[in-house]
PDB file of N, CA and C in Angstrom:
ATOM      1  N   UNK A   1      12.785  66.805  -0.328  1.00  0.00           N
ATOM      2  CA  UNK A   1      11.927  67.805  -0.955  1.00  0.00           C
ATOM      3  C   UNK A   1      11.365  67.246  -2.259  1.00  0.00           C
ATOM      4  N   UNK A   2      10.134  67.339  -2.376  1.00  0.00           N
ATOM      5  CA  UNK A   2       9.233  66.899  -3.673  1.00  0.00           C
ATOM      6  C   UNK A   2       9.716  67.694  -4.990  1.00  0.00           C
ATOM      7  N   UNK A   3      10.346  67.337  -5.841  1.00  0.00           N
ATOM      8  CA  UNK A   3      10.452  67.790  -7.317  1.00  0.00           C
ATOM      9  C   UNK A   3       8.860  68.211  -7.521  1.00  0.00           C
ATOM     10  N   UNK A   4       8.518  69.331  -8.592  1.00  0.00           N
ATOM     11  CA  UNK A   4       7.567  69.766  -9.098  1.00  0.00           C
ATOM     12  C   UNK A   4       6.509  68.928  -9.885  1.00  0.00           C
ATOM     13  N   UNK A   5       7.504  67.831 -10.519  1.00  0.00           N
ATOM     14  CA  UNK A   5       6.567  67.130 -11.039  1.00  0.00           C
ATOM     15  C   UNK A   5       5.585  66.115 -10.157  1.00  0.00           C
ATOM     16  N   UNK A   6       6.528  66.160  -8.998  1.00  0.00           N
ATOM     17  CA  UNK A   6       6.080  65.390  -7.678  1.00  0.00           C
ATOM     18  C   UNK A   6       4.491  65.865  -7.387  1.00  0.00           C
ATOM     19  N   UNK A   7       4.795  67.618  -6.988  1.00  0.00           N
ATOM     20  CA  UNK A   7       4.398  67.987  -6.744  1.00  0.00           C
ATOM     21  C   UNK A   7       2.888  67.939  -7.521  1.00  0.00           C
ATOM     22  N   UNK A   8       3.073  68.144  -8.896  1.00  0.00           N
ATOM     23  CA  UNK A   8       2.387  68.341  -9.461  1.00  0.00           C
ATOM     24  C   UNK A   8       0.906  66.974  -9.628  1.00  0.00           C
ATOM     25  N   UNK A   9       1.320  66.065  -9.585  1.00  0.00           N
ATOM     26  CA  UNK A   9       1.053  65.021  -9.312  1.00  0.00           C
ATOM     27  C   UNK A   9       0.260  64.332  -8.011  1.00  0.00           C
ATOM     28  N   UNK A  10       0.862  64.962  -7.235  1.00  0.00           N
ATOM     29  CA  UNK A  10       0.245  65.025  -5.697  1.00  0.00           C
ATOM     30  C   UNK A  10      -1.268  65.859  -6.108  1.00  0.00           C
ATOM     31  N   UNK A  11      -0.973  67.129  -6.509  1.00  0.00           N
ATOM     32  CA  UNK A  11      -2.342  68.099  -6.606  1.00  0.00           C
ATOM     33  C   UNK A  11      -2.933  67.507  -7.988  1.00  0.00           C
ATOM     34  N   UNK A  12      -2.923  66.608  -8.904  1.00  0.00           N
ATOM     35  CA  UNK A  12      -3.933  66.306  -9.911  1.00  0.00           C
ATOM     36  C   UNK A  12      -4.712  65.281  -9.008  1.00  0.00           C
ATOM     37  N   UNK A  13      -3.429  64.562  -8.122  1.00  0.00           N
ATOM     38  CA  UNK A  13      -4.404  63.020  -7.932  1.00  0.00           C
ATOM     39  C   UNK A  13      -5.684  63.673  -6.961  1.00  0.00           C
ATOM     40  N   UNK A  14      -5.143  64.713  -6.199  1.00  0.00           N
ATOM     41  CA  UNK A  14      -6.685  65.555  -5.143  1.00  0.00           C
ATOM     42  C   UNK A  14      -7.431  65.730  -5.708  1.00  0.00           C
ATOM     43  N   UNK A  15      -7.467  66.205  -7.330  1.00  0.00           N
ATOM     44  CA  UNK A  15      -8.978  66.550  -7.591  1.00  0.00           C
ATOM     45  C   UNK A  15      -9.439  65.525  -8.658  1.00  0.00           C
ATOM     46  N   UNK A  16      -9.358  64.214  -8.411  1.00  0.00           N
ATOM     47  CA  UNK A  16     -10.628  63.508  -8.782  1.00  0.00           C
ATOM     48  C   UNK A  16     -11.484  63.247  -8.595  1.00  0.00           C
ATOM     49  N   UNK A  17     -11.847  63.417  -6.659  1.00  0.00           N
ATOM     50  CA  UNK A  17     -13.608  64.006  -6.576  1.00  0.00           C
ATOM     51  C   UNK A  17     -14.325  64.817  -6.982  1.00  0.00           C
ATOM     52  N   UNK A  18     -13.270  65.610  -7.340  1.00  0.00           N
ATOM     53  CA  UNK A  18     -13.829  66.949  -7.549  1.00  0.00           C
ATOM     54  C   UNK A  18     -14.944  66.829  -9.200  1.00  0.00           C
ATOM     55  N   UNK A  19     -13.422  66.040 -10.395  1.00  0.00           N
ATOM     56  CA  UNK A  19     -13.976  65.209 -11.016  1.00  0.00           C
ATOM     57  C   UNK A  19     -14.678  64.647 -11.519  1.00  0.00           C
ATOM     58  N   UNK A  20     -14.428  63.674 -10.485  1.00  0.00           N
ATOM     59  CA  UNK A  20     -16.206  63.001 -10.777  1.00  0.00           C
ATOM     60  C   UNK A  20     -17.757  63.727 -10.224  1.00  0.00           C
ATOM     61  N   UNK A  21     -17.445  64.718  -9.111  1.00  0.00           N
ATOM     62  CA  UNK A  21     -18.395  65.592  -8.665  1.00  0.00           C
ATOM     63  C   UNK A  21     -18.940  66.144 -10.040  1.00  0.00           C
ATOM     64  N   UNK A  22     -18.282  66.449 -10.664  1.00  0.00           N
ATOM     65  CA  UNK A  22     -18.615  67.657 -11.929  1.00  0.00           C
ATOM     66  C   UNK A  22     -19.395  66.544 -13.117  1.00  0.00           C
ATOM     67  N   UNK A  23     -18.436  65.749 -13.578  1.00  0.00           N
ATOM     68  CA  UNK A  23     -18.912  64.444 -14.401  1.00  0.00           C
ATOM     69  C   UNK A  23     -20.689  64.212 -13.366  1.00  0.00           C
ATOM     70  N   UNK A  24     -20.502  64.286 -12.547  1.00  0.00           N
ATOM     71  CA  UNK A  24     -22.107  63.657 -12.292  1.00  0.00           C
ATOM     72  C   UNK A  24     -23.254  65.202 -12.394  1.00  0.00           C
ATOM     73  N   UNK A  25     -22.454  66.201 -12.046  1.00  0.00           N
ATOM     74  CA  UNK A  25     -23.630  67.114 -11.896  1.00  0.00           C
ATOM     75  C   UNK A  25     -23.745  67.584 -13.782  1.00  0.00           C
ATOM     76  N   UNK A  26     -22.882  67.401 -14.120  1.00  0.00           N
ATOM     77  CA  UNK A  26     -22.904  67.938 -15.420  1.00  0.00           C
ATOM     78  C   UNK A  26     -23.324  66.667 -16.709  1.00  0.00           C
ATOM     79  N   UNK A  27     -23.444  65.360 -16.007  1.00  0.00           N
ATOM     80  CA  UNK A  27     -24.100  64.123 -16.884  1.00  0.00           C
ATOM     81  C   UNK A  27     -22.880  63.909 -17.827  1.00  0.00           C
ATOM     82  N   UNK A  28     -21.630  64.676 -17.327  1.00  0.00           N
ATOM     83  CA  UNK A  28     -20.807  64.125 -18.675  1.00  0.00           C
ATOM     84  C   UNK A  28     -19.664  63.637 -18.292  1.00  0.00           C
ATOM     85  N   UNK A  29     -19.948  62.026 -18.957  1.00  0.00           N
ATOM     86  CA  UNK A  29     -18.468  61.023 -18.207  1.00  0.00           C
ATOM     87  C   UNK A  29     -17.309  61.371 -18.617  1.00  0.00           C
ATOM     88  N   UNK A  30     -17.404  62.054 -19.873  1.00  0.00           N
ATOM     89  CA  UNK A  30     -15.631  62.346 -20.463  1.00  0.00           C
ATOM     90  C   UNK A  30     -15.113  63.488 -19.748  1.00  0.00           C
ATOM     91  N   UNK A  31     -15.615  64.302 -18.788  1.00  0.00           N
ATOM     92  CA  UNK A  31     -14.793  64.928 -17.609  1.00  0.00           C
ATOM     93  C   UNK A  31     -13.897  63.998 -17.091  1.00  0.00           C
ATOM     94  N   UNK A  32     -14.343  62.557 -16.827  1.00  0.00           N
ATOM     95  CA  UNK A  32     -13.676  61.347 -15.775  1.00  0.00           C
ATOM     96  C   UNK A  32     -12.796  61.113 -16.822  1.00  0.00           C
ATOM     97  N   UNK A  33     -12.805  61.083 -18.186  1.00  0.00           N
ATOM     98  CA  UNK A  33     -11.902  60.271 -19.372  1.00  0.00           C
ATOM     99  C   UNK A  33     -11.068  61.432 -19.475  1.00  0.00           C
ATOM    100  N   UNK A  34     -11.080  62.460 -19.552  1.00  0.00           N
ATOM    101  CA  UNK A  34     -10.332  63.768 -19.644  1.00  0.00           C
ATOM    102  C   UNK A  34      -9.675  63.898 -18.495  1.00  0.00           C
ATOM    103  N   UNK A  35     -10.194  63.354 -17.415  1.00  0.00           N
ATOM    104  CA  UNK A  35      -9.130  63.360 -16.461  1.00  0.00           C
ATOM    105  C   UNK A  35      -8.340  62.816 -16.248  1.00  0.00           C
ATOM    106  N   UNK A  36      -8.457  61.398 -16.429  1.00  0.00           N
ATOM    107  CA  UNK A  36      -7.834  60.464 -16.188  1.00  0.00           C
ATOM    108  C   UNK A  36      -6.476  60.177 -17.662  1.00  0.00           C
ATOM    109  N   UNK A  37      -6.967  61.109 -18.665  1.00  0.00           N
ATOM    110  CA  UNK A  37      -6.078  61.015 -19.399  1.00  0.00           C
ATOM    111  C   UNK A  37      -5.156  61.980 -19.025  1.00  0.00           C
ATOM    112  N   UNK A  38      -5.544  63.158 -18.613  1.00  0.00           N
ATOM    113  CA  UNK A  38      -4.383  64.008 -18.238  1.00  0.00           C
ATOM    114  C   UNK A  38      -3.395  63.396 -17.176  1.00  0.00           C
ATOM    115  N   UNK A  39      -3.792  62.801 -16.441  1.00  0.00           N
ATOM    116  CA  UNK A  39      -3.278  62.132 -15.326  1.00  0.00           C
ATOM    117  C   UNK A  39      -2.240  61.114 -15.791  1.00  0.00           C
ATOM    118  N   UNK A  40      -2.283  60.436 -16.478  1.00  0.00           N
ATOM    119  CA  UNK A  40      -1.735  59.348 -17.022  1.00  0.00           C
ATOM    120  C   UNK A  40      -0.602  60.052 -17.955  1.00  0.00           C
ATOM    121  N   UNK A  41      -0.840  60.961 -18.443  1.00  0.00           N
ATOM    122  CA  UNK A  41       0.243  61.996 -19.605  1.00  0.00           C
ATOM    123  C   UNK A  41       0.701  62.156 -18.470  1.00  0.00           C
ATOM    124  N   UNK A  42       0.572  63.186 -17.430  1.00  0.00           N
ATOM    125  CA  UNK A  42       1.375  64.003 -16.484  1.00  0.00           C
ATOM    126  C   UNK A  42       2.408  62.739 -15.621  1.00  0.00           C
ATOM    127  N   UNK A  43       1.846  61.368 -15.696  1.00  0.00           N
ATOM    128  CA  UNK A  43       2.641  60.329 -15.090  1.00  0.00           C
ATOM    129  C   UNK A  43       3.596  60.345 -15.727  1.00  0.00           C
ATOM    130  N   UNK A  44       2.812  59.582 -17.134  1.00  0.00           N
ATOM    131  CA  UNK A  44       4.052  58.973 -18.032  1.00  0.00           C
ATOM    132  C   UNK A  44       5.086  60.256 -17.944  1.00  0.00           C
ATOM    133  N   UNK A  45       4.813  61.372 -18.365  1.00  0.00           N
ATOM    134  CA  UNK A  45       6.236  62.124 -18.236  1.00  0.00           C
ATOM    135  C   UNK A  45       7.033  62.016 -16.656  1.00  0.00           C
ATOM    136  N   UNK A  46       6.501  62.401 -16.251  1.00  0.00           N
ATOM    137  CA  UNK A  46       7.157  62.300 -14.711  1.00  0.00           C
ATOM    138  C   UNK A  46       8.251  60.888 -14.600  1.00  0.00           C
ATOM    139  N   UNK A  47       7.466  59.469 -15.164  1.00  0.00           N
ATOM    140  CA  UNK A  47       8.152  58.687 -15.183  1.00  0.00           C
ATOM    141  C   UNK A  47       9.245  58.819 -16.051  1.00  0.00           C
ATOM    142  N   UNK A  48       9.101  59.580 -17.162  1.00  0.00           N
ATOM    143  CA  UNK A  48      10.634  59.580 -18.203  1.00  0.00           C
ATOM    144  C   UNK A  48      11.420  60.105 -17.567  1.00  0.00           C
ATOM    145  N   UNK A  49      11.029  61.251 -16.813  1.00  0.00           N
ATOM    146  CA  UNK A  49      12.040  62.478 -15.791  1.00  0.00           C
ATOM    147  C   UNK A  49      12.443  61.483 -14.835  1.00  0.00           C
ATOM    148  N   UNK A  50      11.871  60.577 -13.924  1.00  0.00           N
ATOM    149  CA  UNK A  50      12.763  60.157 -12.687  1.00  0.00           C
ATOM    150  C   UNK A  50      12.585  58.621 -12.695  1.00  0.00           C
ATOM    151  N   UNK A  51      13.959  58.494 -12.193  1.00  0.00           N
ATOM    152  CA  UNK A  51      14.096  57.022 -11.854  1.00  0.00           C
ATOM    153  C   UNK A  51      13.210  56.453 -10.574  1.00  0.00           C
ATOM    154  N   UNK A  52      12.174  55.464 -10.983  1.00  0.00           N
ATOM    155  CA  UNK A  52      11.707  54.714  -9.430  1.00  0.00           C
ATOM    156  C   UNK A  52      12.322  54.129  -8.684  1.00  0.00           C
ATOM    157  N   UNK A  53      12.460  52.380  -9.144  1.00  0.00           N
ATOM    158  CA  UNK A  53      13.156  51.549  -8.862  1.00  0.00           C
ATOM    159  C   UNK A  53      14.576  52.023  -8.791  1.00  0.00           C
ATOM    160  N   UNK A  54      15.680  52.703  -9.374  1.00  0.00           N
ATOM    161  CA  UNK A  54      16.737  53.076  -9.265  1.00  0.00           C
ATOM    162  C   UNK A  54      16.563  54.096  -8.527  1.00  0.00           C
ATOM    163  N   UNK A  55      15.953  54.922  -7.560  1.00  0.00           N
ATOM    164  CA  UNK A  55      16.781  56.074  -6.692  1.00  0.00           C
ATOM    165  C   UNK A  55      16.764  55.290  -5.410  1.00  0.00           C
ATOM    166  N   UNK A  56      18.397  55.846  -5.595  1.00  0.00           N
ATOM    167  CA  UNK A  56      19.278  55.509  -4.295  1.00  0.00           C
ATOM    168  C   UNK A  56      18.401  56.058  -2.794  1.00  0.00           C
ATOM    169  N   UNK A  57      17.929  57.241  -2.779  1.00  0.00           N
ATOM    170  CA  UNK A  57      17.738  57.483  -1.773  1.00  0.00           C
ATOM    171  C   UNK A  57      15.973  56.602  -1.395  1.00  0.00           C
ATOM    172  N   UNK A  58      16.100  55.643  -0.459  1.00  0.00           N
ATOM    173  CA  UNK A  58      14.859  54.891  -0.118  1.00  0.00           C
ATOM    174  C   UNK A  58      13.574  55.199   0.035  1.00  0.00           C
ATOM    175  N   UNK A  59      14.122  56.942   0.763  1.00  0.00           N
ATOM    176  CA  UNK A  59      12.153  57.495   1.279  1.00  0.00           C
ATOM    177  C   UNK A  59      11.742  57.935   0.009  1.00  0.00           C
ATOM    178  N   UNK A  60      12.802  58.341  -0.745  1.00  0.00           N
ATOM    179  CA  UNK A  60      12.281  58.824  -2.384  1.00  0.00           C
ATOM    180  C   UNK A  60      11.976  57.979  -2.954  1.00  0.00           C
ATOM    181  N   UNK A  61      12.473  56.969  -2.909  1.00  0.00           N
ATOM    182  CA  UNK A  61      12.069  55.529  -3.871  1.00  0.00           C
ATOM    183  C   UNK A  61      10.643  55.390  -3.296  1.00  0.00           C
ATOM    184  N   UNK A  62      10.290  54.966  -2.434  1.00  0.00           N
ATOM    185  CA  UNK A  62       9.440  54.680  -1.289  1.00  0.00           C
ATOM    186  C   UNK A  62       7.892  55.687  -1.809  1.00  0.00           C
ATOM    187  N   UNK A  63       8.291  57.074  -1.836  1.00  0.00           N
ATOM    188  CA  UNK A  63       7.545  58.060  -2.122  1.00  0.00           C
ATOM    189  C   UNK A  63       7.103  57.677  -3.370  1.00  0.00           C
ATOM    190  N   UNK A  64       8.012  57.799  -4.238  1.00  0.00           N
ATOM    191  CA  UNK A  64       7.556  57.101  -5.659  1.00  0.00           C
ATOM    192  C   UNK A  64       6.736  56.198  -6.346  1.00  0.00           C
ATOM    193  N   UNK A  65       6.728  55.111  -5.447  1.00  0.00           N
ATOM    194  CA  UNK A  65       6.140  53.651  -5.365  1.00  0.00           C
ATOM    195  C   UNK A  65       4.521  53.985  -4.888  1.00  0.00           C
ATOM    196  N   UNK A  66       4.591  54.653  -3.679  1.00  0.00           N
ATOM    197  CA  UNK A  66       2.865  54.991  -3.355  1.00  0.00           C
ATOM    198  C   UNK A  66       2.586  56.068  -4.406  1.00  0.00           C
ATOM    199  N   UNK A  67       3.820  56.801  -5.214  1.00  0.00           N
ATOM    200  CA  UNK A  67       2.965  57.692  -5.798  1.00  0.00           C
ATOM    201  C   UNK A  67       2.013  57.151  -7.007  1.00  0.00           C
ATOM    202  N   UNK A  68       3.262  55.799  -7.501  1.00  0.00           N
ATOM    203  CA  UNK A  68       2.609  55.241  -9.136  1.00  0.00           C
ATOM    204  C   UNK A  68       1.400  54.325  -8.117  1.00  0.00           C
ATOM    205  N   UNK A  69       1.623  54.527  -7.294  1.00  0.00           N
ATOM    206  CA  UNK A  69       0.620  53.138  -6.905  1.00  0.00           C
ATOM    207  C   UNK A  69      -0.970  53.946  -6.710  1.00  0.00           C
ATOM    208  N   UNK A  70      -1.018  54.932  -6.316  1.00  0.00           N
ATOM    209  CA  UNK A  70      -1.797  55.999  -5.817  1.00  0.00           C
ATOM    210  C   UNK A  70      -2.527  56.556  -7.647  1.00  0.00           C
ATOM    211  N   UNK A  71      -1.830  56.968  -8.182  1.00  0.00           N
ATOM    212  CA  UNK A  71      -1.935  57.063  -9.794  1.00  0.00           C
ATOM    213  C   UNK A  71      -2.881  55.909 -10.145  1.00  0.00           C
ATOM    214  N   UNK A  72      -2.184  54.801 -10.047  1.00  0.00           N
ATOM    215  CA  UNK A  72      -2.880  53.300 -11.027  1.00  0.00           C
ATOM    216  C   UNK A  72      -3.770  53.284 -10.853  1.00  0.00           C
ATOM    217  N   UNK A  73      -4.551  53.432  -8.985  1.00  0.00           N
ATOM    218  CA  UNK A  73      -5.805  53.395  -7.932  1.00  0.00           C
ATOM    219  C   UNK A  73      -6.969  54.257  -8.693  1.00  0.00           C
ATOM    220  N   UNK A  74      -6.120  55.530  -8.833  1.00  0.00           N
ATOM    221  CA  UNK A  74      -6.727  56.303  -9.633  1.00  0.00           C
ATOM    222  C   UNK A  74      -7.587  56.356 -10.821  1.00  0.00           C
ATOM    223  N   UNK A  75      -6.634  55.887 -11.576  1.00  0.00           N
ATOM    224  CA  UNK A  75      -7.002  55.365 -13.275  1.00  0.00           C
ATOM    225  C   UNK A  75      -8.205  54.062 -12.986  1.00  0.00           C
ATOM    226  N   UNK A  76      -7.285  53.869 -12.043  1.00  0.00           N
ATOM    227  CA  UNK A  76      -8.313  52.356 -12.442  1.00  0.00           C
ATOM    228  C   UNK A  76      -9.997  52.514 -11.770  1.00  0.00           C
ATOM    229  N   UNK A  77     -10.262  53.266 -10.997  1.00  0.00           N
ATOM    230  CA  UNK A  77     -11.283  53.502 -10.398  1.00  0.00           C
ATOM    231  C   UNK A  77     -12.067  54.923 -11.236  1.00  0.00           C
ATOM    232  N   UNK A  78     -11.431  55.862 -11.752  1.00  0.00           N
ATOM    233  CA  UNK A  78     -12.239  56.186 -12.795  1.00  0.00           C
ATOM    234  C   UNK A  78     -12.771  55.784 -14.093  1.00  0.00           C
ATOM    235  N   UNK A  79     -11.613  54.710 -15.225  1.00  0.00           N
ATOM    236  CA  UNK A  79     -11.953  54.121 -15.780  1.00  0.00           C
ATOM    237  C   UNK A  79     -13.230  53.042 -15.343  1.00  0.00           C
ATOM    238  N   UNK A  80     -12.896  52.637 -14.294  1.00  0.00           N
ATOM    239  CA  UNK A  80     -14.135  51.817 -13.467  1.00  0.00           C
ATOM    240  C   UNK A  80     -15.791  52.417 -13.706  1.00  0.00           C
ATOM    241  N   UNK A  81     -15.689  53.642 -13.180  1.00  0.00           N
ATOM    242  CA  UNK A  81     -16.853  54.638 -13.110  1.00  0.00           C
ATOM    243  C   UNK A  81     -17.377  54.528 -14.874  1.00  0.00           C
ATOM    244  N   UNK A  82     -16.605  54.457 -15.546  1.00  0.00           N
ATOM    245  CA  UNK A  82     -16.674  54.488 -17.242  1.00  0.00           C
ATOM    246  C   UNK A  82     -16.936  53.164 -17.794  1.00  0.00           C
ATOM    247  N   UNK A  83     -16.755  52.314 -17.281  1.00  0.00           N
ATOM    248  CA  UNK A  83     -16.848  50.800 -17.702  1.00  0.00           C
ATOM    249  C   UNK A  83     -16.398  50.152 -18.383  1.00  0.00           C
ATOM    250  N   UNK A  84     -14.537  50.670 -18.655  1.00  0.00           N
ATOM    251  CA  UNK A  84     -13.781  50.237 -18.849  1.00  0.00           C
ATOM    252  C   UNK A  84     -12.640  49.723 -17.597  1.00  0.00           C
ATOM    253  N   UNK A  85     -12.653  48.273 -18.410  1.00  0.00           N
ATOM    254  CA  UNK A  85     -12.085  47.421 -17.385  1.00  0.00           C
ATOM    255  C   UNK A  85     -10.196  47.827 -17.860  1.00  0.00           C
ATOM    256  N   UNK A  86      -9.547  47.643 -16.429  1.00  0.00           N
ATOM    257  CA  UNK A  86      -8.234  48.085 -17.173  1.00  0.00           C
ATOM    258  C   UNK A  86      -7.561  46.462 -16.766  1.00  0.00           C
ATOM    259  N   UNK A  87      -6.292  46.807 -17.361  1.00  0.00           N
ATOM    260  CA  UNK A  87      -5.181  45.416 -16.766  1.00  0.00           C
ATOM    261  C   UNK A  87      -4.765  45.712 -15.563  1.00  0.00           C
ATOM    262  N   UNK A  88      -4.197  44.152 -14.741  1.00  0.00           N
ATOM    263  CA  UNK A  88      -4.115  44.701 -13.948  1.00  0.00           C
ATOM    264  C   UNK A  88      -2.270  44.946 -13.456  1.00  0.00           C
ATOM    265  N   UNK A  89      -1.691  44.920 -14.764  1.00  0.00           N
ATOM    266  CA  UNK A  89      -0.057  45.621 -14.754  1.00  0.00           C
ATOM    267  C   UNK A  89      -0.073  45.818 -16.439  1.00  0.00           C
ATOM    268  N   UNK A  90       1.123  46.954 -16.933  1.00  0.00           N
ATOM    269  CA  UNK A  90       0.876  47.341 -17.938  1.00  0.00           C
ATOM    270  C   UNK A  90       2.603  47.373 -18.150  1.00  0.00           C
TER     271      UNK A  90
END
């Protein structure tokens, strides 16, 4: 079962079309920077709350791994849209 923050996380990463839909109809890129910052806060905490690499149980570990990986994809492809280049591990 997905913890909330899981959860929570799952439903930010869905609406970055939405996102960038709005950023384009509305001409304003800091929707994409506002998003992507919330996104990155709502990580970093999530990451203080749970262990990745350390949970024992595999499909959770597993889950975890596409989740930061799914996140980074994220960041990095809206920052993209913005024309900021990111690293590519942090």
């Amino acid at each position: 079962s997905l913890s909330s923050k899981e959860k929570d996380l799952v439903k930010r990463i869905s609406l970055f079309p939405a996102a960038v839909e709005e950023a384009g109809d509305n001409y304003s890129p800091a929707i994409i920077a506002n998003y992507c910052y919330e996104l990155v806060k709502e990580f970093n905490q999530f990451y203080h709350d749970h262990s990745i690499l350390g949970e024992a149980n595999e499909s959770v570990k597993n889950f975890r791994l596409v989740l930061a990986s799914a996140v980074g994809k994220v960041v990095q492809t809206g920052m993209g849209l913005l024309g900021v280049e990111m690293p590519e591990r942090m």
